[in-house]
PDB file of N, CA and C in Angstrom:
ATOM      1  N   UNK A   1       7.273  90.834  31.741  1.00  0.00           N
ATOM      2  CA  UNK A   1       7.660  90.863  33.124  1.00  0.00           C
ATOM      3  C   UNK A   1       7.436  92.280  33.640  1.00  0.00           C
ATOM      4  N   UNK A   2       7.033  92.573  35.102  1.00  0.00           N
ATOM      5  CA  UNK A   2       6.700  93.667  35.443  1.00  0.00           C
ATOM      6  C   UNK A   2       7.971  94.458  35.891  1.00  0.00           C
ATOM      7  N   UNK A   3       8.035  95.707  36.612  1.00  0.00           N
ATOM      8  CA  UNK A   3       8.725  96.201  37.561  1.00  0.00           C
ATOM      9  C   UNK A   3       9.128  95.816  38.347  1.00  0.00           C
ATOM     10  N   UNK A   4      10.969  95.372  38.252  1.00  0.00           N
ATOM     11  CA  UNK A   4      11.404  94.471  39.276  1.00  0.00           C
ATOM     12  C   UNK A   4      11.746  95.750  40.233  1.00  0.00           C
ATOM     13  N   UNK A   5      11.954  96.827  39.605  1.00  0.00           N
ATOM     14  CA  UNK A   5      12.549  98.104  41.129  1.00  0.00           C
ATOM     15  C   UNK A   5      11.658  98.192  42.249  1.00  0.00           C
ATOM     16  N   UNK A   6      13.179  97.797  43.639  1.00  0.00           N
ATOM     17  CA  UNK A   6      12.360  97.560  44.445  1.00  0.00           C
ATOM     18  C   UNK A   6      11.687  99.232  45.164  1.00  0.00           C
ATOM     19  N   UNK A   7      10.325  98.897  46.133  1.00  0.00           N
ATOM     20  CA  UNK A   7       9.718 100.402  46.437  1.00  0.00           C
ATOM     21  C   UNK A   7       9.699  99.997  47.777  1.00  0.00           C
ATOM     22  N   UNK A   8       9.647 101.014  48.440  1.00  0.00           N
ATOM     23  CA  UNK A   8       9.237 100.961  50.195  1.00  0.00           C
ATOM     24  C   UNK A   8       7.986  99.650  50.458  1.00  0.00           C
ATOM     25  N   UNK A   9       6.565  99.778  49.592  1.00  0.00           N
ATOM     26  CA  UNK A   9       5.811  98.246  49.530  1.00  0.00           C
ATOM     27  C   UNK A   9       6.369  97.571  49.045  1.00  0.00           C
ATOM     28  N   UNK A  10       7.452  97.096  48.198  1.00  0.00           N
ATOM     29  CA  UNK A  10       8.265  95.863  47.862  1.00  0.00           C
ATOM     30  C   UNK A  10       9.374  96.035  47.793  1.00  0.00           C
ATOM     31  N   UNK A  11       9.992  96.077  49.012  1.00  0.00           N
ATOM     32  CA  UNK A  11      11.482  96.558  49.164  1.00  0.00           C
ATOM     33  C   UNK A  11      12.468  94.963  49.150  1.00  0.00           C
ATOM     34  N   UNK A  12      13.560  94.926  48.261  1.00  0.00           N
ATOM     35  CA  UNK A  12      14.442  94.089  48.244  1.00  0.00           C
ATOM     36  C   UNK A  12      15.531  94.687  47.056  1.00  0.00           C
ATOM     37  N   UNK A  13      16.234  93.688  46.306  1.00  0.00           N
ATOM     38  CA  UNK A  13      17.627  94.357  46.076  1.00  0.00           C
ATOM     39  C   UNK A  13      17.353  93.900  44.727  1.00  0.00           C
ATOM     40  N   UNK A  14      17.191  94.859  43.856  1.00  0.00           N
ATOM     41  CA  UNK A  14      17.390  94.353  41.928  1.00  0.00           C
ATOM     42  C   UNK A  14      18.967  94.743  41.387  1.00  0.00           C
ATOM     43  N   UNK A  15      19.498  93.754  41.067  1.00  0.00           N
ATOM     44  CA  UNK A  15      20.426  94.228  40.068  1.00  0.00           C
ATOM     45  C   UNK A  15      20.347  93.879  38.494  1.00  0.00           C
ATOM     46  N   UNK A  16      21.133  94.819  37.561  1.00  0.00           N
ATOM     47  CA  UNK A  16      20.714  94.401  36.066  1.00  0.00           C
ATOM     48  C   UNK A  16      22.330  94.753  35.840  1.00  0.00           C
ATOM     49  N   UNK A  17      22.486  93.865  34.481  1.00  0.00           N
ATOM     50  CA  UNK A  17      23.614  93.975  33.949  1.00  0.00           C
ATOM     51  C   UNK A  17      23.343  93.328  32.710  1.00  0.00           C
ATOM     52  N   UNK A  18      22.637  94.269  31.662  1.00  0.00           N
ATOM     53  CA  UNK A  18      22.097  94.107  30.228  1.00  0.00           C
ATOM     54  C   UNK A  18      23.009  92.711  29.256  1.00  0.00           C
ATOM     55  N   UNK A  19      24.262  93.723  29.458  1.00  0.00           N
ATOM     56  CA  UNK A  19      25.239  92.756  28.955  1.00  0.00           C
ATOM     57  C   UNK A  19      26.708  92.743  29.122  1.00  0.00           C
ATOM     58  N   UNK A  20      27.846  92.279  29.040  1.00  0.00           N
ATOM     59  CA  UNK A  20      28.894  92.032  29.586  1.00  0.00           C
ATOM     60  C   UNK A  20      29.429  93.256  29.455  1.00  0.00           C
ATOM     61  N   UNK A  21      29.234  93.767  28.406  1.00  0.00           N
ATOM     62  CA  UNK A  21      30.193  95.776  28.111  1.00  0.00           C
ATOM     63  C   UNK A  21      29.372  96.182  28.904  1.00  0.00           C
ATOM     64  N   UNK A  22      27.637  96.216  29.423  1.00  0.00           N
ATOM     65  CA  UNK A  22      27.111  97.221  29.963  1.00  0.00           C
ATOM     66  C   UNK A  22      27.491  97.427  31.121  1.00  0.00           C
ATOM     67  N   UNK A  23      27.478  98.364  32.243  1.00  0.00           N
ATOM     68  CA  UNK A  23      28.163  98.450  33.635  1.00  0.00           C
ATOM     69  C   UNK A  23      26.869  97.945  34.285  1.00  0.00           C
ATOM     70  N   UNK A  24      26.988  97.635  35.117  1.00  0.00           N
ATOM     71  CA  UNK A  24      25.538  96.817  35.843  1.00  0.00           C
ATOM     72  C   UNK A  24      25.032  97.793  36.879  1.00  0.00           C
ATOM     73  N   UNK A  25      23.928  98.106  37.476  1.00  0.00           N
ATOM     74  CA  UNK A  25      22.984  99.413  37.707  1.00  0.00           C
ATOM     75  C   UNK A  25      22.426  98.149  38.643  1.00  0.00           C
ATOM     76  N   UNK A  26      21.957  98.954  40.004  1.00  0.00           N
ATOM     77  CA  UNK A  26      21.039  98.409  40.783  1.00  0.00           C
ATOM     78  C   UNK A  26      20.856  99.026  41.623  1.00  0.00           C
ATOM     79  N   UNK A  27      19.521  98.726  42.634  1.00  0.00           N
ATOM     80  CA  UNK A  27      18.891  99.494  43.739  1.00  0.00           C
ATOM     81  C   UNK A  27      18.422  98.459  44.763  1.00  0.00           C
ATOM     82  N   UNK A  28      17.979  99.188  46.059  1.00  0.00           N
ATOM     83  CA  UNK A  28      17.803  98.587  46.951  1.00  0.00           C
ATOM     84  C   UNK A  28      16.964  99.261  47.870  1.00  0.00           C
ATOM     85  N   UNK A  29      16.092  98.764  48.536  1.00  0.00           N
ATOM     86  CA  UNK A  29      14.971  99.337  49.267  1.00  0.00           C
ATOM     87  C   UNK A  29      14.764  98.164  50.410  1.00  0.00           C
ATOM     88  N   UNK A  30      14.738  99.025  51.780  1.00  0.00           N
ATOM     89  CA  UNK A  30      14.637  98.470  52.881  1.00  0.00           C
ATOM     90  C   UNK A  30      13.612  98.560  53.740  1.00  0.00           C
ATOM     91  N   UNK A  31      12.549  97.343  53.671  1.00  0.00           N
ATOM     92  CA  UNK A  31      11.260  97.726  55.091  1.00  0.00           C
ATOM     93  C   UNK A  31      11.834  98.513  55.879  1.00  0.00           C
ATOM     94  N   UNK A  32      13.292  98.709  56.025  1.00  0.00           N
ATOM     95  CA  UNK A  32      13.351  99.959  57.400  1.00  0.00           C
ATOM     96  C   UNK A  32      13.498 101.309  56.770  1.00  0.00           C
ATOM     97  N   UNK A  33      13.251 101.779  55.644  1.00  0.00           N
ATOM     98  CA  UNK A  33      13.311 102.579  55.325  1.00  0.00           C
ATOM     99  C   UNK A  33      14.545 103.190  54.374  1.00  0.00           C
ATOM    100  N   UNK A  34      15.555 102.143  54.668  1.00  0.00           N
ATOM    101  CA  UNK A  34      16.998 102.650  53.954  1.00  0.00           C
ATOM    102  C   UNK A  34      16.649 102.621  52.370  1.00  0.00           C
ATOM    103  N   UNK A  35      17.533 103.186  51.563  1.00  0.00           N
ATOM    104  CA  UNK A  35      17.360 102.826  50.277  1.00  0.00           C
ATOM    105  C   UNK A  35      18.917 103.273  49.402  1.00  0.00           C
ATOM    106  N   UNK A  36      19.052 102.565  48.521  1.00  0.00           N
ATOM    107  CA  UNK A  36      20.290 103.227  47.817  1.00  0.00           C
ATOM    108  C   UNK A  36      20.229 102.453  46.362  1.00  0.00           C
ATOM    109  N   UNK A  37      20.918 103.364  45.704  1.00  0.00           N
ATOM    110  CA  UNK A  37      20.970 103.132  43.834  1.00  0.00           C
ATOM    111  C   UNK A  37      22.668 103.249  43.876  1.00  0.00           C
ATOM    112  N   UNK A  38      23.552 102.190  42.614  1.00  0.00           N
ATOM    113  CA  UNK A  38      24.651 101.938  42.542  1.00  0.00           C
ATOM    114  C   UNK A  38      24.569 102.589  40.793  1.00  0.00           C
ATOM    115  N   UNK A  39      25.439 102.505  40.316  1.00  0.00           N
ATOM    116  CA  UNK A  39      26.058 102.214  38.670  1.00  0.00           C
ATOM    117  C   UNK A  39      27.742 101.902  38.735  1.00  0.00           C
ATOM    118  N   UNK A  40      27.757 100.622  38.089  1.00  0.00           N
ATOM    119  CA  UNK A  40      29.243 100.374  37.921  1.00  0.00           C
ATOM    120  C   UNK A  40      28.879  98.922  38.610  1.00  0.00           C
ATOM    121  N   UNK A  41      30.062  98.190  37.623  1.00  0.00           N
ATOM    122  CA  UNK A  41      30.328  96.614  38.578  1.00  0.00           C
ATOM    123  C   UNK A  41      30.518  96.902  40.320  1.00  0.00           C
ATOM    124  N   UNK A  42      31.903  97.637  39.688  1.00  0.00           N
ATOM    125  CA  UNK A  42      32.420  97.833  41.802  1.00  0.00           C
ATOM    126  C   UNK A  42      31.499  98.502  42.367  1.00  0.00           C
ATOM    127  N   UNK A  43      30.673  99.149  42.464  1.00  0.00           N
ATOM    128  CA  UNK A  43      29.709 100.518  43.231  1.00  0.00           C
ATOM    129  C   UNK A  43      28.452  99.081  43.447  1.00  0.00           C
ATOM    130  N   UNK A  44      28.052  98.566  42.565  1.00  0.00           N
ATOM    131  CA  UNK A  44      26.802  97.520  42.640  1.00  0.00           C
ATOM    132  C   UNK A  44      27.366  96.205  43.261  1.00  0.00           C
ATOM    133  N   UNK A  45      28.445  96.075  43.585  1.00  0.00           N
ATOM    134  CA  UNK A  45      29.309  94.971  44.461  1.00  0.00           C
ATOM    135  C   UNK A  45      29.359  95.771  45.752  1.00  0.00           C
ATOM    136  N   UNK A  46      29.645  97.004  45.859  1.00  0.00           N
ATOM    137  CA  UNK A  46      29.725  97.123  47.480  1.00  0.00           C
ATOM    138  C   UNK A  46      28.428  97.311  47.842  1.00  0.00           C
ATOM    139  N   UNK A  47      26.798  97.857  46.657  1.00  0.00           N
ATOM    140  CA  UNK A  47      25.719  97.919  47.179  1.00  0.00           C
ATOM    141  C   UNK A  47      25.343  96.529  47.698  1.00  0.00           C
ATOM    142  N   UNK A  48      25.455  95.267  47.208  1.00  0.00           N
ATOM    143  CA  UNK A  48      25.142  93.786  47.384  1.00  0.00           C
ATOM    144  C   UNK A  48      25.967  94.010  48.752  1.00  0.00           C
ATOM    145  N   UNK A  49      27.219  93.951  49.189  1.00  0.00           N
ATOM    146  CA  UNK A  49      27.398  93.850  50.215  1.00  0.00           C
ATOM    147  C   UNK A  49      27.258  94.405  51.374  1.00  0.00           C
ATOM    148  N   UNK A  50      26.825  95.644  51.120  1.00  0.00           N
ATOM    149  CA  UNK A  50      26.303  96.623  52.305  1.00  0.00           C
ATOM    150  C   UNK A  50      24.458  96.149  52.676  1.00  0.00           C
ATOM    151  N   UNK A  51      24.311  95.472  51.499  1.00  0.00           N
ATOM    152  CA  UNK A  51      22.306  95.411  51.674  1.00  0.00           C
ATOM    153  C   UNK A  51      22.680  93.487  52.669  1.00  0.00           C
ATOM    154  N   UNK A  52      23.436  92.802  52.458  1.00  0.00           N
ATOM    155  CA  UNK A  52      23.721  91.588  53.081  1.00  0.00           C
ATOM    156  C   UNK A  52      24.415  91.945  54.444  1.00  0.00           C
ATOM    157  N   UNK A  53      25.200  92.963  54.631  1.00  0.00           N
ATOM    158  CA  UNK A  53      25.610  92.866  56.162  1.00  0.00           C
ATOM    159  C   UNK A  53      24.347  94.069  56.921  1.00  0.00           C
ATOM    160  N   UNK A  54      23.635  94.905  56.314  1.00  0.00           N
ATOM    161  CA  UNK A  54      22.994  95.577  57.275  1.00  0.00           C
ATOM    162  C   UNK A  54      21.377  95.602  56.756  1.00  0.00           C
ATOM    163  N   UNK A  55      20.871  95.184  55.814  1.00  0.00           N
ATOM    164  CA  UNK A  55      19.658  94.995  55.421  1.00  0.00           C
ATOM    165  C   UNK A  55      19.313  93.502  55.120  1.00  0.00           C
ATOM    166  N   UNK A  56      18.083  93.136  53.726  1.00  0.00           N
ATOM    167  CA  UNK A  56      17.600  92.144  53.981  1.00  0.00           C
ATOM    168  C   UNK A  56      17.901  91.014  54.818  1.00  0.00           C
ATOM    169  N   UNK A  57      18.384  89.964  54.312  1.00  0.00           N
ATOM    170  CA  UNK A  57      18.546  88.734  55.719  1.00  0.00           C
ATOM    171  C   UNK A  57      19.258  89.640  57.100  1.00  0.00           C
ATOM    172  N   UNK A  58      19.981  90.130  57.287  1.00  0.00           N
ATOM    173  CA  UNK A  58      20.803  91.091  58.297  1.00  0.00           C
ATOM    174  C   UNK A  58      19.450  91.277  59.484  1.00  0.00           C
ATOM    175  N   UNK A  59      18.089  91.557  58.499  1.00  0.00           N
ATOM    176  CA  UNK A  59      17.124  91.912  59.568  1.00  0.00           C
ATOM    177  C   UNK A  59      16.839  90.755  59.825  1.00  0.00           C
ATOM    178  N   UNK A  60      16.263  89.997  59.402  1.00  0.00           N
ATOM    179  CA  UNK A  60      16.030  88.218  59.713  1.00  0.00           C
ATOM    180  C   UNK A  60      16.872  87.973  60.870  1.00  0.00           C
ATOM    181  N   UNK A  61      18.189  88.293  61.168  1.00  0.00           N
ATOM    182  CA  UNK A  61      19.261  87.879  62.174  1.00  0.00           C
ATOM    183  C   UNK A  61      19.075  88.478  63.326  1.00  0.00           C
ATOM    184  N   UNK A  62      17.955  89.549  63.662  1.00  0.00           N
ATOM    185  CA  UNK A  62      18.023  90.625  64.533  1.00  0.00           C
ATOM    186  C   UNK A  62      18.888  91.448  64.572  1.00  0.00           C
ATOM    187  N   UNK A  63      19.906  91.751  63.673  1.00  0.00           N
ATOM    188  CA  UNK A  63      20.772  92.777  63.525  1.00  0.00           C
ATOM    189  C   UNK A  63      19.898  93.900  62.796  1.00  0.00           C
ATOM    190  N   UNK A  64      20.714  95.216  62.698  1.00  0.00           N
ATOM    191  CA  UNK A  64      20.235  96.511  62.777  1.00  0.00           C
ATOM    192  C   UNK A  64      18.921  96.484  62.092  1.00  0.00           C
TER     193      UNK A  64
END
């Protein structure tokens, strides 16, 4: 499998969480330019929810 991290040409939201002890790590990249990296369950739970109320589908909605 290739490079799921997303880049400014393939911007969307990867998360990984190896295994249940590991803390789960993810990133996020936005056609508008935003971008942000988490580590930790809670830190990669508020990244998922910040990329759903103001990025991917968020843009689909005409919001920001």
């Amino acid at each position: 499998m290739g490079d799921l991290t997303p880049t400014q040409t393939t911007p969307g939201l990867h998360i990984s969480k190896p295994s249940p002890d590991a803390p789960a790590t993810g990133s996020a990249v936005c056609h508008c330019g935003a971008s942000a990296t988490a580590t930790g369950d809670a830190q990669v739970q508020r990244l998922v929810q910040g990329w759903e109320a103001n990025h991917g589908s968020a843009h689909a909605k005409g919001a920001k």
